[in-house]
PDB file of N, CA and C in Angstrom:
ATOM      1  N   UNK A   1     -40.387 133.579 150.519  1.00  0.00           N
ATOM      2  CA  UNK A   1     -41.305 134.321 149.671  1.00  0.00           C
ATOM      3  C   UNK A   1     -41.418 135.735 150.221  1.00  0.00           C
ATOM      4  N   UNK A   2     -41.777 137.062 149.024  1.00  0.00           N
ATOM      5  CA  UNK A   2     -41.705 138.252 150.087  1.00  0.00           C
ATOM      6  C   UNK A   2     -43.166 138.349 150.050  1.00  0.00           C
ATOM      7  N   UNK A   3     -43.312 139.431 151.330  1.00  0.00           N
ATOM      8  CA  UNK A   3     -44.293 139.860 151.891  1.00  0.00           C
ATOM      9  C   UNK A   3     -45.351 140.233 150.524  1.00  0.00           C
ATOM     10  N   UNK A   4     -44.986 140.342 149.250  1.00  0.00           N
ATOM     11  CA  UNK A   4     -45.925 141.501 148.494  1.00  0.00           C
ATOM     12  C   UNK A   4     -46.173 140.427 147.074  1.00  0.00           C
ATOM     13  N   UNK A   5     -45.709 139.232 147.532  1.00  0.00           N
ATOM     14  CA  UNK A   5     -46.201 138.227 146.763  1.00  0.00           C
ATOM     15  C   UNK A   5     -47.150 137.338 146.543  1.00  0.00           C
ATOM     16  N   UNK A   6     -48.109 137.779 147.235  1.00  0.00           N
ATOM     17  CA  UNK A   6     -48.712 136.875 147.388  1.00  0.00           C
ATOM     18  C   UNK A   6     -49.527 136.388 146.645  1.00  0.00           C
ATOM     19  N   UNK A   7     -50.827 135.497 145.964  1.00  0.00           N
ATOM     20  CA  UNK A   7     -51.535 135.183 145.077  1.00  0.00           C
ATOM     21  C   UNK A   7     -52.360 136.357 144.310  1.00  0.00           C
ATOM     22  N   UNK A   8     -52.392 136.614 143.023  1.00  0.00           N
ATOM     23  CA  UNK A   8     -53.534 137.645 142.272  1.00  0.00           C
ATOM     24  C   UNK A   8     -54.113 136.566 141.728  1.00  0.00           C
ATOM     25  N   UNK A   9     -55.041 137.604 141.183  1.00  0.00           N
ATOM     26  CA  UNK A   9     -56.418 137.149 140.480  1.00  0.00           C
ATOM     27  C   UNK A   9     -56.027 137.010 139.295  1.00  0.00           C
ATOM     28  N   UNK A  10     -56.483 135.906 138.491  1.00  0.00           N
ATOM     29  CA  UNK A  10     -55.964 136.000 136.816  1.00  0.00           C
ATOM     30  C   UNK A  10     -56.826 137.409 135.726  1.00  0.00           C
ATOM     31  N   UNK A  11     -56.263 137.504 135.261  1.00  0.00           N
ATOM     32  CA  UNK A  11     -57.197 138.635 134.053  1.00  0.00           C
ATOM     33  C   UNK A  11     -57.322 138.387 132.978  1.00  0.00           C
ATOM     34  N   UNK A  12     -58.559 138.915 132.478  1.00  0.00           N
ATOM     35  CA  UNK A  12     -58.473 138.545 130.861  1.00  0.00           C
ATOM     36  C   UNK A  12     -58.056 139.593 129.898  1.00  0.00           C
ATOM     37  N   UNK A  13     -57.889 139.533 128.846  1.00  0.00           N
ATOM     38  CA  UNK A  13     -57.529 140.347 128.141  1.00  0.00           C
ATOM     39  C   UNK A  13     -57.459 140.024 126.700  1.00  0.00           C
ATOM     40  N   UNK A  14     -57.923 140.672 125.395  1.00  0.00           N
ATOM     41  CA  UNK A  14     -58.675 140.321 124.263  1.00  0.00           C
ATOM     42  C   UNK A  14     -58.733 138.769 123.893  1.00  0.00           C
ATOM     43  N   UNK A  15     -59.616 137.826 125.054  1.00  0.00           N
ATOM     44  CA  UNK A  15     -59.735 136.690 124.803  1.00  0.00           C
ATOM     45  C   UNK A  15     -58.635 135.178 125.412  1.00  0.00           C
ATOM     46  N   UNK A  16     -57.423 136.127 126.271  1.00  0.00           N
ATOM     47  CA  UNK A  16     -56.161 135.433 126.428  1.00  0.00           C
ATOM     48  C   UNK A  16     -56.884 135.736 128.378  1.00  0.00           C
ATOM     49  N   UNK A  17     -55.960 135.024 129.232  1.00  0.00           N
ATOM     50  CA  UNK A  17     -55.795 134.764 130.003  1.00  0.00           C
ATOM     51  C   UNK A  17     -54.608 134.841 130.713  1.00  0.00           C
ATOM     52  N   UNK A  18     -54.298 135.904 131.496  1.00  0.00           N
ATOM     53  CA  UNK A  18     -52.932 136.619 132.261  1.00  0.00           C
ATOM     54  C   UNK A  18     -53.019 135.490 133.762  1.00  0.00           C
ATOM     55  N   UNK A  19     -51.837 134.629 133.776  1.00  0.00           N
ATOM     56  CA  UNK A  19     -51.975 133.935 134.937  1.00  0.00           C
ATOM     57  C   UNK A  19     -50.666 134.656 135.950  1.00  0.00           C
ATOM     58  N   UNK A  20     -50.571 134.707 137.447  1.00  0.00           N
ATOM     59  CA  UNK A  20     -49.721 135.468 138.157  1.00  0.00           C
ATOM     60  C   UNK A  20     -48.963 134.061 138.970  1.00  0.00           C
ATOM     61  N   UNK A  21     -47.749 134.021 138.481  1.00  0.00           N
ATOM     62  CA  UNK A  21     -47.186 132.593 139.476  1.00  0.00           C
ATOM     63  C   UNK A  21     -46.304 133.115 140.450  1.00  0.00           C
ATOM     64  N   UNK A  22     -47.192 132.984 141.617  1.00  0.00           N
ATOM     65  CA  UNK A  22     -46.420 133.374 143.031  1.00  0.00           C
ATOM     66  C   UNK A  22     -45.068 132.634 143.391  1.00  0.00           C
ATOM     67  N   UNK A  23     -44.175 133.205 143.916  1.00  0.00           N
ATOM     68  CA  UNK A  23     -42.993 132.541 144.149  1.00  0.00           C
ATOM     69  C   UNK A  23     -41.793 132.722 142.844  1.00  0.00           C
ATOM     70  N   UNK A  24     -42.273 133.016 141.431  1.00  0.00           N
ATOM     71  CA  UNK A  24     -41.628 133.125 140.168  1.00  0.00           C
ATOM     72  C   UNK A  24     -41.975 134.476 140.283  1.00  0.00           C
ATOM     73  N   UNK A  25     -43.027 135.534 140.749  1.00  0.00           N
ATOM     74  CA  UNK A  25     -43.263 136.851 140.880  1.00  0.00           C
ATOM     75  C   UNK A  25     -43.258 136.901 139.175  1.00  0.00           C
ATOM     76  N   UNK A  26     -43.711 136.647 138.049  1.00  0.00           N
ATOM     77  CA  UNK A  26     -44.137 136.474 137.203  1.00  0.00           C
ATOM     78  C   UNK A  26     -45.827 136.056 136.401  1.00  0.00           C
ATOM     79  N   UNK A  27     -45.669 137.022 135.241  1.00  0.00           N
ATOM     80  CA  UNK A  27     -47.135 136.716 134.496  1.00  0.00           C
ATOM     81  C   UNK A  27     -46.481 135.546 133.616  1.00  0.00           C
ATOM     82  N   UNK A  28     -48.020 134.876 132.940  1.00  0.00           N
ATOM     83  CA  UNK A  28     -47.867 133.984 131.435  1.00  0.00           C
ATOM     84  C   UNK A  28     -49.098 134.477 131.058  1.00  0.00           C
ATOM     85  N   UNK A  29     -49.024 134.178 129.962  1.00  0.00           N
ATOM     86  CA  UNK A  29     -50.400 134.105 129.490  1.00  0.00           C
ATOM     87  C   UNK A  29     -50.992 132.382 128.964  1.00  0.00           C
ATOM     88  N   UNK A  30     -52.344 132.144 128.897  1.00  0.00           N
ATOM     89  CA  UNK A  30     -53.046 131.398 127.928  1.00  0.00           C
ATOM     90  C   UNK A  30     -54.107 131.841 127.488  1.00  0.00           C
ATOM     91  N   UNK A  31     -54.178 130.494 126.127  1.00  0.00           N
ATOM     92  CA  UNK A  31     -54.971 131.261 125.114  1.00  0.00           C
ATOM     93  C   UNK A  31     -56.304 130.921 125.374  1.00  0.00           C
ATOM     94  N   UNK A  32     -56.360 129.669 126.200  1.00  0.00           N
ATOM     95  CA  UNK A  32     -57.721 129.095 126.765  1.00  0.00           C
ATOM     96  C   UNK A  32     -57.364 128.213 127.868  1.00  0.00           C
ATOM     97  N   UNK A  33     -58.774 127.663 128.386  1.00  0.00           N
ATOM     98  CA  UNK A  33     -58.621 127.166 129.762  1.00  0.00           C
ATOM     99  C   UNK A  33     -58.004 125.790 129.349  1.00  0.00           C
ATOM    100  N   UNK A  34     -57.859 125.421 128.614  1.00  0.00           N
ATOM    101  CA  UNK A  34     -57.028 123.709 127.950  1.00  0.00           C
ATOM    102  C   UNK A  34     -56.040 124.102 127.641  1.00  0.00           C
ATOM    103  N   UNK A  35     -55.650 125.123 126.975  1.00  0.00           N
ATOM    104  CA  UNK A  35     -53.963 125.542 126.822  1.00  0.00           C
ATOM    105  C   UNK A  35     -53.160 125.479 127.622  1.00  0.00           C
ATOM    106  N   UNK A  36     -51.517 124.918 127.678  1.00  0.00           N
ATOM    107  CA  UNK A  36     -51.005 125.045 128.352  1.00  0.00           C
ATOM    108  C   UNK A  36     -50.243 126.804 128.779  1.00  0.00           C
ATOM    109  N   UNK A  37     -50.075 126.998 129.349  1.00  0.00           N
ATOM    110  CA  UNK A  37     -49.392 128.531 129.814  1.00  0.00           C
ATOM    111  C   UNK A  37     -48.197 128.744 129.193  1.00  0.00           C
ATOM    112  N   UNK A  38     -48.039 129.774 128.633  1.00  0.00           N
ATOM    113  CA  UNK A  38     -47.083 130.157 127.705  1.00  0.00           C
ATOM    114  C   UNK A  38     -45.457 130.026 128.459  1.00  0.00           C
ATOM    115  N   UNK A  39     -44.691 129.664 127.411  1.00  0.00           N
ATOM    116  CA  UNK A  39     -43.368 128.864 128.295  1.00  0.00           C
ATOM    117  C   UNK A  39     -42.673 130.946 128.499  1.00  0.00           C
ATOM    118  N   UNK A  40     -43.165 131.729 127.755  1.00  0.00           N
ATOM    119  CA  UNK A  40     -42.656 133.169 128.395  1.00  0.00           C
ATOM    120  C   UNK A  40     -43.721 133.820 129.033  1.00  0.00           C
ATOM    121  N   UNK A  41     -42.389 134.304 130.112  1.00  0.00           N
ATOM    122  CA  UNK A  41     -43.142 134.838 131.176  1.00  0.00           C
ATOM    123  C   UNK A  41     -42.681 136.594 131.412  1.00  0.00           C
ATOM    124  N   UNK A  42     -43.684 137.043 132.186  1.00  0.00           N
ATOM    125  CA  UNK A  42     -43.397 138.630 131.629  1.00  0.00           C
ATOM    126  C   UNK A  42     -43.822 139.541 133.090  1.00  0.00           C
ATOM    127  N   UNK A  43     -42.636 140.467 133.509  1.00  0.00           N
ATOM    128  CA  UNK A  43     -42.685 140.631 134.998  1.00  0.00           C
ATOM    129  C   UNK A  43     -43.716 141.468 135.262  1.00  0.00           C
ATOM    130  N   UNK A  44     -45.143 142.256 134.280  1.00  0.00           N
ATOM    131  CA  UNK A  44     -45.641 143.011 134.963  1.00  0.00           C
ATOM    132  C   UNK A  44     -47.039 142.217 133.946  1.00  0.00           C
ATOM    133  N   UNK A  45     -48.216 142.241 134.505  1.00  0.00           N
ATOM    134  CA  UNK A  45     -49.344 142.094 133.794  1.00  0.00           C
ATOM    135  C   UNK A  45     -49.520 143.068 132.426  1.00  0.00           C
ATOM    136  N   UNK A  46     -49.100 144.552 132.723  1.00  0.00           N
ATOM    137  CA  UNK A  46     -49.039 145.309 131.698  1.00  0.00           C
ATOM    138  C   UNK A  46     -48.258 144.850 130.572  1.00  0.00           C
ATOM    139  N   UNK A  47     -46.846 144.046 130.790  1.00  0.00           N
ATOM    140  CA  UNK A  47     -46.303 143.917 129.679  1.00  0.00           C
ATOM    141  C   UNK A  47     -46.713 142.598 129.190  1.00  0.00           C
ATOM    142  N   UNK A  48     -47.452 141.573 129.595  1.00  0.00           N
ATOM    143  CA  UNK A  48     -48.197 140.470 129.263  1.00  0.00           C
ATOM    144  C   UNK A  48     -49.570 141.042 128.347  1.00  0.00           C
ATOM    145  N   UNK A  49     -50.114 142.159 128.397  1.00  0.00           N
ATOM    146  CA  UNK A  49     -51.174 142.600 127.874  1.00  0.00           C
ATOM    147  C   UNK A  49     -50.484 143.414 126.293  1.00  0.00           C
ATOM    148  N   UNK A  50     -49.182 143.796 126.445  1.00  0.00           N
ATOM    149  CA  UNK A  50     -48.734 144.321 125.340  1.00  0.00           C
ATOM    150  C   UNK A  50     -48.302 143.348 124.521  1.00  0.00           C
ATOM    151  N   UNK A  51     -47.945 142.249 124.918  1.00  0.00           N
ATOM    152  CA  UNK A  51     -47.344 140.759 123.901  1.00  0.00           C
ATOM    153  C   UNK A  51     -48.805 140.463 123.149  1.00  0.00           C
ATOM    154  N   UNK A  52     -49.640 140.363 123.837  1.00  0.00           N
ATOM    155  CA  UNK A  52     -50.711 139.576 123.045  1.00  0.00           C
ATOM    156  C   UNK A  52     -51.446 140.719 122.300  1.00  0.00           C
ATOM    157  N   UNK A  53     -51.282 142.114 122.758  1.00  0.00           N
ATOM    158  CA  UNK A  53     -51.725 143.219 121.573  1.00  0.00           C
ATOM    159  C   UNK A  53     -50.697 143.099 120.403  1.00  0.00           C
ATOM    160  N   UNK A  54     -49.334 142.849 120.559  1.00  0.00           N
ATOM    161  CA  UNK A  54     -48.462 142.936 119.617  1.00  0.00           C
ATOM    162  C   UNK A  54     -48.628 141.495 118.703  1.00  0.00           C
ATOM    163  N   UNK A  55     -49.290 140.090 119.044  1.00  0.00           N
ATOM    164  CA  UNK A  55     -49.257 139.028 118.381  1.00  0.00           C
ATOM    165  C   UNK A  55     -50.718 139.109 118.100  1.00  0.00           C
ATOM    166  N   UNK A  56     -51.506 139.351 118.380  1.00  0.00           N
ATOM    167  CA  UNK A  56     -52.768 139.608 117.807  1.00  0.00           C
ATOM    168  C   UNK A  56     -52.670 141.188 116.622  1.00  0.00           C
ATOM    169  N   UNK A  57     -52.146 141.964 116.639  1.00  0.00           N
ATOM    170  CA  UNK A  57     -52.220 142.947 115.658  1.00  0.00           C
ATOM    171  C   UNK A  57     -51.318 142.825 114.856  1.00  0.00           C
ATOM    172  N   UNK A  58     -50.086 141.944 115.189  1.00  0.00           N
ATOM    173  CA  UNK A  58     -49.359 142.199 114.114  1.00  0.00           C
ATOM    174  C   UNK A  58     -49.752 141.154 112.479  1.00  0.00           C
ATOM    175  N   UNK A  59     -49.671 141.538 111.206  1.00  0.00           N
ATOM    176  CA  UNK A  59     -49.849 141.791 110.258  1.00  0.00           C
ATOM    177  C   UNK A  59     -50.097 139.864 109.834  1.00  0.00           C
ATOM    178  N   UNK A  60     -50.492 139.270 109.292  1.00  0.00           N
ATOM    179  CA  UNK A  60     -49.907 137.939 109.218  1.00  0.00           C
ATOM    180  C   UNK A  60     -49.755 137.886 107.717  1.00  0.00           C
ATOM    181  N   UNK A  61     -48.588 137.017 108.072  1.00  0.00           N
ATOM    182  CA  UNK A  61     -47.429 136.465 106.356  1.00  0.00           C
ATOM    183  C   UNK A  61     -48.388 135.433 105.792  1.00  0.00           C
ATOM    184  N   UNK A  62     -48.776 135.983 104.312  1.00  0.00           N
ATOM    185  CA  UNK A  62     -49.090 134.912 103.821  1.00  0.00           C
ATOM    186  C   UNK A  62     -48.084 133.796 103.339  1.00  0.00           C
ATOM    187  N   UNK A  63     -48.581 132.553 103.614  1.00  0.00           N
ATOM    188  CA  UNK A  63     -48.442 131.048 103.536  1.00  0.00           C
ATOM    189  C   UNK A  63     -48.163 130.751 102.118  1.00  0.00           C
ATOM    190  N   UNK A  64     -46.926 129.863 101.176  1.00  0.00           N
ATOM    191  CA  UNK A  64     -46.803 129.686 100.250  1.00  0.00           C
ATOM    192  C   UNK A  64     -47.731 128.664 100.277  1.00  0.00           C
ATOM    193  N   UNK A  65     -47.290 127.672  98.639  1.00  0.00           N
ATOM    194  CA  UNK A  65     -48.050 126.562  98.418  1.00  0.00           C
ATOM    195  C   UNK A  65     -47.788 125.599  99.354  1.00  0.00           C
ATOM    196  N   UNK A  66     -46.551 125.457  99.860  1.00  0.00           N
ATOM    197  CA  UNK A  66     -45.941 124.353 100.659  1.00  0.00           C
ATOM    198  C   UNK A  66     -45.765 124.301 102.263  1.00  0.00           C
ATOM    199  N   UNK A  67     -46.839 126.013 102.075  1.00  0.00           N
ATOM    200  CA  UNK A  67     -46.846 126.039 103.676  1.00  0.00           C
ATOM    201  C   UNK A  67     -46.211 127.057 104.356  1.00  0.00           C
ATOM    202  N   UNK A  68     -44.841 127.057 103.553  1.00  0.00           N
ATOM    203  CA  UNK A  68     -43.655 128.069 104.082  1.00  0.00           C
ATOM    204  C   UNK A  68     -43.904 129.847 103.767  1.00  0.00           C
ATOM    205  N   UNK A  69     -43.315 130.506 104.464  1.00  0.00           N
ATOM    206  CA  UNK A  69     -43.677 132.191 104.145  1.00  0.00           C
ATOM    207  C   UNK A  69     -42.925 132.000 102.496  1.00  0.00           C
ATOM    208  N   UNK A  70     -43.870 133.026 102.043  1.00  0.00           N
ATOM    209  CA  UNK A  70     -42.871 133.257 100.768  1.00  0.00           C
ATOM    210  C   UNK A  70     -42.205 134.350 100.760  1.00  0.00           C
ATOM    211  N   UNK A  71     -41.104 134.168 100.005  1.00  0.00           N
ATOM    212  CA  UNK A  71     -39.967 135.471 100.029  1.00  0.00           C
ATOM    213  C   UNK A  71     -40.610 136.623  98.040  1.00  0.00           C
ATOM    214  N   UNK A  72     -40.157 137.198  98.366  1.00  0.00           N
ATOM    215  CA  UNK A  72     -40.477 138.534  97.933  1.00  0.00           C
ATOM    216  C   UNK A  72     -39.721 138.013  96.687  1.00  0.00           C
ATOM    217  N   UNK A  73     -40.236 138.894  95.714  1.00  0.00           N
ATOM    218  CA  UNK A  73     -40.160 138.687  94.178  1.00  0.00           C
ATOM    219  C   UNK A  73     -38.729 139.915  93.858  1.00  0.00           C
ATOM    220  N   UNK A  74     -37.782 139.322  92.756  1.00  0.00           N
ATOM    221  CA  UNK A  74     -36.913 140.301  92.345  1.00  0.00           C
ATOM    222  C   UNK A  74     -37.463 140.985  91.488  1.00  0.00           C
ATOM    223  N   UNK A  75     -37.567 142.278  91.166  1.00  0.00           N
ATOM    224  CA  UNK A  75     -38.192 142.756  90.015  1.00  0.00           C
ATOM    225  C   UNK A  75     -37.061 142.965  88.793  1.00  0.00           C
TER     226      UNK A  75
END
């Protein structure tokens, strides 16, 4: 293990949870304390804080009848 690895503190961030796994020198995130930790992992806390700004802001697809995204109309 190197010298500059050693355990951090977890952080929060709009509601998510930045975990630091020593030895993987890697972030995850979760979404709560029962969630399991996200299977991607992301080498700086900063870029763990930009995933969950980018999946929390980005736009959401509305849902057809059957569940599935719907595709766009030919005019």
């Amino acid at each position: 293990m190197l010298a500059n690895d050693g355990p951090r503190p977890s952080e929060e961030h709009r509601g998510y949870e930045l975990l630091y796994a020593a030895g993987e020198r890697s972030w995850y995130i979760k979404a709560d304390a029962e969630a399991p930790r996200s299977t991607q992992s992301y080498r700086s806390a900063f870029t763990a804080r930009r995933a969950i700004d980018a999946m929390l802001d980005a736009p959401a697809v509305p849902a057809g009848k059957n569940g599935k995204k719907e595709k766009k109309q030919r005019a």
